[in-house]
N, C-alpha and C. Protein backbone atom coordinates (compact mmCIF):
# COMPACT_ATOMS: atom_id res chain seq x y z
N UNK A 1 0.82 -1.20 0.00
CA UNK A 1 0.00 0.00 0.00
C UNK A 1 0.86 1.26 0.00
N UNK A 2 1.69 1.21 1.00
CA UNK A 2 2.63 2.60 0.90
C UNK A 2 3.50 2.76 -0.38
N UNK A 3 4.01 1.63 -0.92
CA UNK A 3 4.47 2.08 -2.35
C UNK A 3 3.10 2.17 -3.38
N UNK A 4 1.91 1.91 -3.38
CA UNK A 4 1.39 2.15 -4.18
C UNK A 4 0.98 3.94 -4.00
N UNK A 5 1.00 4.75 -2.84
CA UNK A 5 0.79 5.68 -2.48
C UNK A 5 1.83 6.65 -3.03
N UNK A 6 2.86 6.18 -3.19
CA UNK A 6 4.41 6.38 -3.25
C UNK A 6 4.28 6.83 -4.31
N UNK A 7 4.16 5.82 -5.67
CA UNK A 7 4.13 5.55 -7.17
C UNK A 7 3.17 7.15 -7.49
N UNK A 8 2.05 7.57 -6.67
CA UNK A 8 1.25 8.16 -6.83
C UNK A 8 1.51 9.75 -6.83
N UNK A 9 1.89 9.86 -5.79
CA UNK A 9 2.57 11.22 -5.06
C UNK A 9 4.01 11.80 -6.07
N UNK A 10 4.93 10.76 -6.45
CA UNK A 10 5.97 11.35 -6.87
C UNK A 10 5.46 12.10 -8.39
N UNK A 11 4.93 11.12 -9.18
CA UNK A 11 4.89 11.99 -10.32
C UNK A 11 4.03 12.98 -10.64
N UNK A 12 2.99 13.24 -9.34
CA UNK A 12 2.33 14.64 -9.09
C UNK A 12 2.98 15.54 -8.86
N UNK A 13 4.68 15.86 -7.80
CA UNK A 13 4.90 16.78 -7.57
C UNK A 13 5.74 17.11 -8.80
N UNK A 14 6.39 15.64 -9.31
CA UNK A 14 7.37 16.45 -10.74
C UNK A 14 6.21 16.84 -11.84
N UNK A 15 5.02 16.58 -11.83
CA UNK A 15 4.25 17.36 -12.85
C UNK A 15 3.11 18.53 -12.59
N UNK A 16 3.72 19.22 -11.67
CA UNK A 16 3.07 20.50 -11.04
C UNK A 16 3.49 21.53 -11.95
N UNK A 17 1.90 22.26 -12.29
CA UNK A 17 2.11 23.38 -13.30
C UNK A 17 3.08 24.39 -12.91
N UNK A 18 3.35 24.96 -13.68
CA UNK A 18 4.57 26.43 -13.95
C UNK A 18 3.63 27.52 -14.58
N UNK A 19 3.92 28.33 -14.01
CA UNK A 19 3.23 29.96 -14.15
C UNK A 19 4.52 30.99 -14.69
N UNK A 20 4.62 32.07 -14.91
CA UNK A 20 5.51 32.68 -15.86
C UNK A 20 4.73 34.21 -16.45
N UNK A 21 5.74 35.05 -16.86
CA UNK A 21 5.44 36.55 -16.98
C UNK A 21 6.69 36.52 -17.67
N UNK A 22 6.70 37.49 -18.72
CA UNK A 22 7.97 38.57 -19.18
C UNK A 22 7.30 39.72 -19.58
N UNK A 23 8.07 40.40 -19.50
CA UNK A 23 7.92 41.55 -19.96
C UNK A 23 8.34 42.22 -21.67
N UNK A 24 7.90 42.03 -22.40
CA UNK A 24 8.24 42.00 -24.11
C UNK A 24 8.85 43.11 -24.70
N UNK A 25 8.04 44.28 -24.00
CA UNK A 25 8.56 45.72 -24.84
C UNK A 25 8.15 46.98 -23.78
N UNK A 26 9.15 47.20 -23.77
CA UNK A 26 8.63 48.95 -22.71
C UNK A 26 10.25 49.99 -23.18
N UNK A 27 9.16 50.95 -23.58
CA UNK A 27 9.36 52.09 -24.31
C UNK A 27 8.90 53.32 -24.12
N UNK A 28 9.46 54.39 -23.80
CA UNK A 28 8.47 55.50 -23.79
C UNK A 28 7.25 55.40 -22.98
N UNK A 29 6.92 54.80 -22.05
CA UNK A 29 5.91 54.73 -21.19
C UNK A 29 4.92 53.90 -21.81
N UNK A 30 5.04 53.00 -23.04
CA UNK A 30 4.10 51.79 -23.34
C UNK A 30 5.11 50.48 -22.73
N UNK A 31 3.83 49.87 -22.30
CA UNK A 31 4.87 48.56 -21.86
C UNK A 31 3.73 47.25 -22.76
N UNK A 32 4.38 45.88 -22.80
CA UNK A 32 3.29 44.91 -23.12
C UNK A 32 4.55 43.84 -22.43
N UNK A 33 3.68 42.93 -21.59
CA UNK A 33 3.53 41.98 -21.02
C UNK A 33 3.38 40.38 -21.56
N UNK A 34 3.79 39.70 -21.56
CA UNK A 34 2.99 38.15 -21.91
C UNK A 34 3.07 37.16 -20.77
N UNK A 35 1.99 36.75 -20.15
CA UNK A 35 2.27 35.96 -19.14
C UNK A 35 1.31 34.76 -19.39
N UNK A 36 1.02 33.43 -18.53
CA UNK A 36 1.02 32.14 -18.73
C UNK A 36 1.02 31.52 -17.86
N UNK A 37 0.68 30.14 -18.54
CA UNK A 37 -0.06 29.28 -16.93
C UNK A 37 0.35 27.66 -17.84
N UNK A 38 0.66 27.01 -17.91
CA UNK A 38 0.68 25.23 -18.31
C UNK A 38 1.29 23.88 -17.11
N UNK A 39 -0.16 23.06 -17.60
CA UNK A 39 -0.49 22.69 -16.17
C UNK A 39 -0.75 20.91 -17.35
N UNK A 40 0.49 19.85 -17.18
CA UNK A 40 0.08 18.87 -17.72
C UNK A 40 -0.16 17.76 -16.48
N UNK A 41 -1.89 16.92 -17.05
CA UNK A 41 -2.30 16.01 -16.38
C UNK A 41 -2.72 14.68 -17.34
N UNK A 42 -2.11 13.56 -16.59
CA UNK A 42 -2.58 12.63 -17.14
C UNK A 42 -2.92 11.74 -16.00
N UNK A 43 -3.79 10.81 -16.61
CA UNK A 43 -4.52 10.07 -15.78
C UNK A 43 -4.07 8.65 -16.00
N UNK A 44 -3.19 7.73 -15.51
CA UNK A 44 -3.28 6.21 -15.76
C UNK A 44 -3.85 5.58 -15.31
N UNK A 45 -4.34 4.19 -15.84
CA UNK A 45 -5.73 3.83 -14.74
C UNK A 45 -5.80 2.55 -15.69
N UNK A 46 -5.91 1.02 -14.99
CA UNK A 46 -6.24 -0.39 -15.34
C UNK A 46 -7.81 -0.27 -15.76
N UNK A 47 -8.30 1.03 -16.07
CA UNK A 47 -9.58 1.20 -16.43
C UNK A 47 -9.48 2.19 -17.94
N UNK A 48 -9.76 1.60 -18.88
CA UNK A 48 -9.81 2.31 -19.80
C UNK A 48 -10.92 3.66 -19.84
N UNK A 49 -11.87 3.79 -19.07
CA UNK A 49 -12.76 4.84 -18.97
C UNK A 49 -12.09 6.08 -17.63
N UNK A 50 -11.25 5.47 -17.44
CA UNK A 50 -11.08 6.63 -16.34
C UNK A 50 -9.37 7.43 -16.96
N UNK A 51 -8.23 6.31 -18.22
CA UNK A 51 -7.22 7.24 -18.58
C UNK A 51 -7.99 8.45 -19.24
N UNK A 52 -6.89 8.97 -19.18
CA UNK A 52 -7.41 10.54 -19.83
C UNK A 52 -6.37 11.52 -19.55
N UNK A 53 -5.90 12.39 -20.57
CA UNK A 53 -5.38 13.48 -20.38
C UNK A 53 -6.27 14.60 -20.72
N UNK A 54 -5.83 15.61 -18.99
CA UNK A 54 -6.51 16.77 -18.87
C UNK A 54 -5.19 18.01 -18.72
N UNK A 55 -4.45 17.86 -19.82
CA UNK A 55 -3.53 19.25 -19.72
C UNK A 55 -4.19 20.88 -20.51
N UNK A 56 -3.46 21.38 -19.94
CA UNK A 56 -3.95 22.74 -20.54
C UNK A 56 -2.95 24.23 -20.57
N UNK A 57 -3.24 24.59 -20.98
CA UNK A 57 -1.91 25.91 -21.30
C UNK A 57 -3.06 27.43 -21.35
N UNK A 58 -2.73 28.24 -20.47
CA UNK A 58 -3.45 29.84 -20.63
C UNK A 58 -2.16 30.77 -20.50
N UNK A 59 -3.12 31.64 -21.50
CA UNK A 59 -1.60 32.85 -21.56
C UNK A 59 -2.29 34.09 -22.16
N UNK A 60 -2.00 35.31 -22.17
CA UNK A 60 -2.23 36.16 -22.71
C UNK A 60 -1.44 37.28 -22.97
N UNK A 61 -1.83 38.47 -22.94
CA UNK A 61 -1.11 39.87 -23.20
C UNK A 61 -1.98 40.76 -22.34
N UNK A 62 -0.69 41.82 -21.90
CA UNK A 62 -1.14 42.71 -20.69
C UNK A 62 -0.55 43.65 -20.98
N UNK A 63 -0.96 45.37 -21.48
CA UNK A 63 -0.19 46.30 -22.24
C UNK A 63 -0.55 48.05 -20.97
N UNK A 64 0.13 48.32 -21.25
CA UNK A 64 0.05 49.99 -20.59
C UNK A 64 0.59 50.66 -21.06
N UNK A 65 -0.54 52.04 -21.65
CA UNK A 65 0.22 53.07 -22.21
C UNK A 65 -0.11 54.48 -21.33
N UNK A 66 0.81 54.80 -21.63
CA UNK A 66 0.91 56.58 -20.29
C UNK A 66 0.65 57.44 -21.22
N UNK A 67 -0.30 58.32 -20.58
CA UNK A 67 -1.63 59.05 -21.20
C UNK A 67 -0.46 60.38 -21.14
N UNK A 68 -0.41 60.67 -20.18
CA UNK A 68 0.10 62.03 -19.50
C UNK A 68 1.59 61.72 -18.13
N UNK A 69 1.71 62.53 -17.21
CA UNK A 69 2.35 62.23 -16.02
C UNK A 69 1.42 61.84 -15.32
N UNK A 70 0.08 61.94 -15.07
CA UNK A 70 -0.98 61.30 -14.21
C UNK A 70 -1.73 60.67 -14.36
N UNK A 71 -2.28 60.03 -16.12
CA UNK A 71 -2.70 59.09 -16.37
C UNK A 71 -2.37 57.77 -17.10
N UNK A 72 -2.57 56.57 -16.66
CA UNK A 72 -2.01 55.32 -17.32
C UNK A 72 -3.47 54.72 -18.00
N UNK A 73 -3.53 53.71 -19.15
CA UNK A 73 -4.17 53.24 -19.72
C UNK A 73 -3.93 51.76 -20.05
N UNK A 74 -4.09 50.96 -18.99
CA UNK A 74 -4.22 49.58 -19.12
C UNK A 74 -5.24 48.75 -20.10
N UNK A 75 -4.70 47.73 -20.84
CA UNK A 75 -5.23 46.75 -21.89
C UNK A 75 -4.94 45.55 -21.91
């Protein structure tokens, strides 16, 4: 039982998602951003209805441009 618990646990923590940001371009008071999320899951299982992979990847763009000295304009 404890190695079957074992078998279970290890390759969950080596397949724990990673999150992430850079920063792409900043200039003159515009900046743009790209940041991200990928998160792979698989399922093994002596049951053919229960394998399954549930991975997934999110990411986008995050931009600011400076209006003035007192206003910013996030996108």
């Amino acid at each position: 039982m404890k190695l079957r618990v074992l078998s279970l646990i290890v390759p969950a923590l080596l397949m724990a998602g990673t999150a992430g940001a850079a920063e792409i371009y900043n200039k003159d008071g515009n900046k743009l951003d790209l940041f991200g999320k990928i998160d792979g899951l698989h399922y093994f299982s002596d049951n053919d209805k229960t394998d399954g992979d549930q991975s997934y990847m999110r990411f986008g763009l995050r931009g600011e441009t400076q209006i003035n000295d007192q206003a910013d304009r996030l996108w």
